[in-house]
N, C-alpha and C. Protein backbone atom coordinates (compact mmCIF):
# COMPACT_ATOMS: atom_id res chain seq x y z
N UNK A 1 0.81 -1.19 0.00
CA UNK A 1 0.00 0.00 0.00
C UNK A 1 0.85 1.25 0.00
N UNK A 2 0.18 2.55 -0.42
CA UNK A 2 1.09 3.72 -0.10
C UNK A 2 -0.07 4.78 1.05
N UNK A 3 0.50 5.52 1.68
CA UNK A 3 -0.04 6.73 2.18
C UNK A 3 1.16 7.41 2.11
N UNK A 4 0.79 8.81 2.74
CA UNK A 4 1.27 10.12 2.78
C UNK A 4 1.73 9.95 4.37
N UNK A 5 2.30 11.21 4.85
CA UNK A 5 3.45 11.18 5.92
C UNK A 5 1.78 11.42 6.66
N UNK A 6 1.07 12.56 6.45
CA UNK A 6 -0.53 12.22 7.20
C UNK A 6 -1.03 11.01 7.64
N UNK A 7 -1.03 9.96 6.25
CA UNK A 7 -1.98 9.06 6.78
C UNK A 7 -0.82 8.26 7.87
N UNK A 8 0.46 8.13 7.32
CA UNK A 8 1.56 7.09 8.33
C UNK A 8 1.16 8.13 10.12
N UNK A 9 0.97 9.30 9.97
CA UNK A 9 1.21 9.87 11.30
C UNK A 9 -0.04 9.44 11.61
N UNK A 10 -1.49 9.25 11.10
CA UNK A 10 -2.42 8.85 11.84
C UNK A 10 -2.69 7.61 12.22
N UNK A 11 -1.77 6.32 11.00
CA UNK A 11 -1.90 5.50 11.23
C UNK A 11 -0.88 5.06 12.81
N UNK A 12 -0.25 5.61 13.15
CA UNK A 12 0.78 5.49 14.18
C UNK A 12 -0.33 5.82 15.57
N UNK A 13 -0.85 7.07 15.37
CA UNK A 13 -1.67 7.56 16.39
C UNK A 13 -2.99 6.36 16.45
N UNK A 14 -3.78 6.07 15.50
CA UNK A 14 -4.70 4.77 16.12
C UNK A 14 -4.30 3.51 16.46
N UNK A 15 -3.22 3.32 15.89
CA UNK A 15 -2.04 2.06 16.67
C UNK A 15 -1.70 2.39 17.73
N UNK A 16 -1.25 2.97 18.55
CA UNK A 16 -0.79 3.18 19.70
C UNK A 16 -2.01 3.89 21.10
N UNK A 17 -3.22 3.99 19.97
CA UNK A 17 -4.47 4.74 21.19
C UNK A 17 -3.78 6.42 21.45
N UNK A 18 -2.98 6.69 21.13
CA UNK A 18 -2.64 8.36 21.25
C UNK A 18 -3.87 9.12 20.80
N UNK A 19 -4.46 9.90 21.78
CA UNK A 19 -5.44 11.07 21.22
C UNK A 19 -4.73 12.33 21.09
N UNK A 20 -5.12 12.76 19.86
CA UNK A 20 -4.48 14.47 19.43
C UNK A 20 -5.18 14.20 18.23
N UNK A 21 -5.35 15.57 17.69
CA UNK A 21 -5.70 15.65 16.05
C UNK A 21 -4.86 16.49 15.64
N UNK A 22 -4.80 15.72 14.15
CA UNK A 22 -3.94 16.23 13.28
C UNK A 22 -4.56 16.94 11.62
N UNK A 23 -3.94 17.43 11.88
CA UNK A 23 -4.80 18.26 10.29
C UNK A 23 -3.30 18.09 9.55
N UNK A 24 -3.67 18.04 7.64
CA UNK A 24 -2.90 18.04 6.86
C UNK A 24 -2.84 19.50 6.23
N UNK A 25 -1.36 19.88 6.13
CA UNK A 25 -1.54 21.16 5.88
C UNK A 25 -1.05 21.07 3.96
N UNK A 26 -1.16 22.30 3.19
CA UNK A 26 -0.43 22.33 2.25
C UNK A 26 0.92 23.47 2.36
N UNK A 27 2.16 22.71 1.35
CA UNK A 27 3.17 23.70 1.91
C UNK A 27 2.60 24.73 1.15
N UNK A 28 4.03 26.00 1.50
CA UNK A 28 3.87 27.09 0.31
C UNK A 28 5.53 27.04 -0.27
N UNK A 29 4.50 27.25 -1.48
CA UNK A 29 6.26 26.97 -2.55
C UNK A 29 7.13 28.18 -2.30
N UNK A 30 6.68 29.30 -1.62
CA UNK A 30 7.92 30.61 -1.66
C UNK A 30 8.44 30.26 -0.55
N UNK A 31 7.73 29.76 0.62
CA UNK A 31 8.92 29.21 1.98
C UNK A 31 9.26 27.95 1.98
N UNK A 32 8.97 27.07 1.23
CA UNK A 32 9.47 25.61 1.59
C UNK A 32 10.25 24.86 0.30
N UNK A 33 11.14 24.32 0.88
CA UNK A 33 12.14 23.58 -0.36
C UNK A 33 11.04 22.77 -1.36
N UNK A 34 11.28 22.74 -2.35
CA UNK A 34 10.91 21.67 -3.36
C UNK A 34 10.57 20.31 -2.97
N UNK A 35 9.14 19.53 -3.40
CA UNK A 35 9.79 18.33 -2.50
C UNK A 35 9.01 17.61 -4.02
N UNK A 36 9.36 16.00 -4.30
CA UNK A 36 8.88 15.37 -5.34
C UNK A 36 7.06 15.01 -5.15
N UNK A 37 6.56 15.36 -6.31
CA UNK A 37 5.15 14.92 -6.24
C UNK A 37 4.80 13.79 -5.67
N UNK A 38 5.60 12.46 -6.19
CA UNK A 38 5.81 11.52 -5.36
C UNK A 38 6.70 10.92 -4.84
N UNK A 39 6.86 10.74 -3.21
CA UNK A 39 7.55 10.13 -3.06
C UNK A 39 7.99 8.52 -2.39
N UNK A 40 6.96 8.11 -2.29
CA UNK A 40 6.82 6.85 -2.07
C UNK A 40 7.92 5.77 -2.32
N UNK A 41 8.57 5.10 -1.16
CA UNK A 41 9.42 4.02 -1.16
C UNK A 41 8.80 2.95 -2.54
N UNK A 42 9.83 2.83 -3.49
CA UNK A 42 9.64 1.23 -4.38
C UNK A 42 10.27 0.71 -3.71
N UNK A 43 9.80 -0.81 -4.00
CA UNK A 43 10.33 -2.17 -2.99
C UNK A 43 10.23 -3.01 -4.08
N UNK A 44 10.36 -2.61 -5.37
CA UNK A 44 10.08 -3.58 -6.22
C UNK A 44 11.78 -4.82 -6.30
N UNK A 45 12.64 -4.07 -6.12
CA UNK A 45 13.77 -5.17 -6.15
C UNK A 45 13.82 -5.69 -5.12
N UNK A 46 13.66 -5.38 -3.51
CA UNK A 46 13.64 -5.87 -2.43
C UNK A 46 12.53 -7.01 -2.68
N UNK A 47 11.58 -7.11 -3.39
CA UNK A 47 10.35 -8.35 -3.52
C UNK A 47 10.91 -9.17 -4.15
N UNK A 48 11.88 -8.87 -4.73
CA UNK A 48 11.99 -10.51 -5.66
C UNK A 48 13.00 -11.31 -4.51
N UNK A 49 13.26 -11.27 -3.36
CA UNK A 49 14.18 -11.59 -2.47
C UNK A 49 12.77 -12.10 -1.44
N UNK A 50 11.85 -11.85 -1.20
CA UNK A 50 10.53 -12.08 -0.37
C UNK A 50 9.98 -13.08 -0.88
N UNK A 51 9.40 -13.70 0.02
CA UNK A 51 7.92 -14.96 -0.81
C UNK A 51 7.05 -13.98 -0.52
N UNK A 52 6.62 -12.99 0.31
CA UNK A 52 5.53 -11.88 0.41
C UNK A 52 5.84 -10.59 1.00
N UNK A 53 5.46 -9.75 0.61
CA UNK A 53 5.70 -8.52 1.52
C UNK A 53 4.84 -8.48 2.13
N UNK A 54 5.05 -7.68 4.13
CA UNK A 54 3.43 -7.19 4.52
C UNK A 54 3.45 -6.00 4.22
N UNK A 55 1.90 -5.55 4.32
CA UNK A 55 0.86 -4.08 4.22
C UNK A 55 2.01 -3.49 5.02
N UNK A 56 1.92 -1.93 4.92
CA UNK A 56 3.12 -1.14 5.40
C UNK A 56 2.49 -1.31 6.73
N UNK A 57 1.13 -0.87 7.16
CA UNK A 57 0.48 -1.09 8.41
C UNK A 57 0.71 -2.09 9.54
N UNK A 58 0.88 -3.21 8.45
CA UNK A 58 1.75 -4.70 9.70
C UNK A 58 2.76 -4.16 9.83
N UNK A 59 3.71 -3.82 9.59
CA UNK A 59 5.22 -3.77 9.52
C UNK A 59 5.66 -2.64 10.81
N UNK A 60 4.58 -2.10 10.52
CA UNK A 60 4.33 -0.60 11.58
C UNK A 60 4.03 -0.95 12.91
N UNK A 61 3.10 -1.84 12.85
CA UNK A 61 2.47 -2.48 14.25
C UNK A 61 3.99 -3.35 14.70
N UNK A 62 4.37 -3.96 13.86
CA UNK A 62 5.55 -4.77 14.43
C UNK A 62 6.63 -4.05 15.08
N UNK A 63 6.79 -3.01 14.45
CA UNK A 63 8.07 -1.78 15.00
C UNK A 63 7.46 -1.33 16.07
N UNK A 64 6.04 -1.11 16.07
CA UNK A 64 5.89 -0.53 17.25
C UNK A 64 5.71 -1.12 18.61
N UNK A 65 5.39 -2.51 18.21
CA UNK A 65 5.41 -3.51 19.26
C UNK A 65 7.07 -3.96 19.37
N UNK A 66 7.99 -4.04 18.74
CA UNK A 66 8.91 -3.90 18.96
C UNK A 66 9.73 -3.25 20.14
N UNK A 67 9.34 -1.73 19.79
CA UNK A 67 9.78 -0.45 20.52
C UNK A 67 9.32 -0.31 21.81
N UNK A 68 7.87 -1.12 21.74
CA UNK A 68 7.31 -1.01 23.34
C UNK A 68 6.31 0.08 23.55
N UNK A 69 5.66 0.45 21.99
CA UNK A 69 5.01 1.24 21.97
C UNK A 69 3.62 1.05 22.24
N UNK A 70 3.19 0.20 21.66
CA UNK A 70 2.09 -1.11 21.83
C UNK A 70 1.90 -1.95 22.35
């Protein structure tokens, strides 16, 4: 799957039960560096080394249960 640094920050916040809200802002191009339309991690060479990849969402829960966050 892909999301945006929004959806990863909200998906972090309903994984872990953290209450706050977050709003997505847009930059402005006269104060903020350039950034690519997209930028989303490919994993396409890292897959041919996998029998499966998980959803970025498992992978997230795992780090965070990892960390002791969860």
């Amino acid at each position: 799957g892909v999301t945006s640094w929004f959806g990863f920050a909200n998906e972090i916040l309903a994984q872990t039960g953290l209450k706050t809200s977050l709003s997505a802002t847009k930059t402005n191009s006269e104060s903020n560096p350039k950034r690519p339309i997209n930028s989303a991690l490919d994993i396409t060479k890292v897959e041919q080394y996998l029998s499966s990849s998980p959803a970025w969402t498992d992978g997230l829960r795992d780090y965070l249960l990892e960390k002791g966050h969860i």
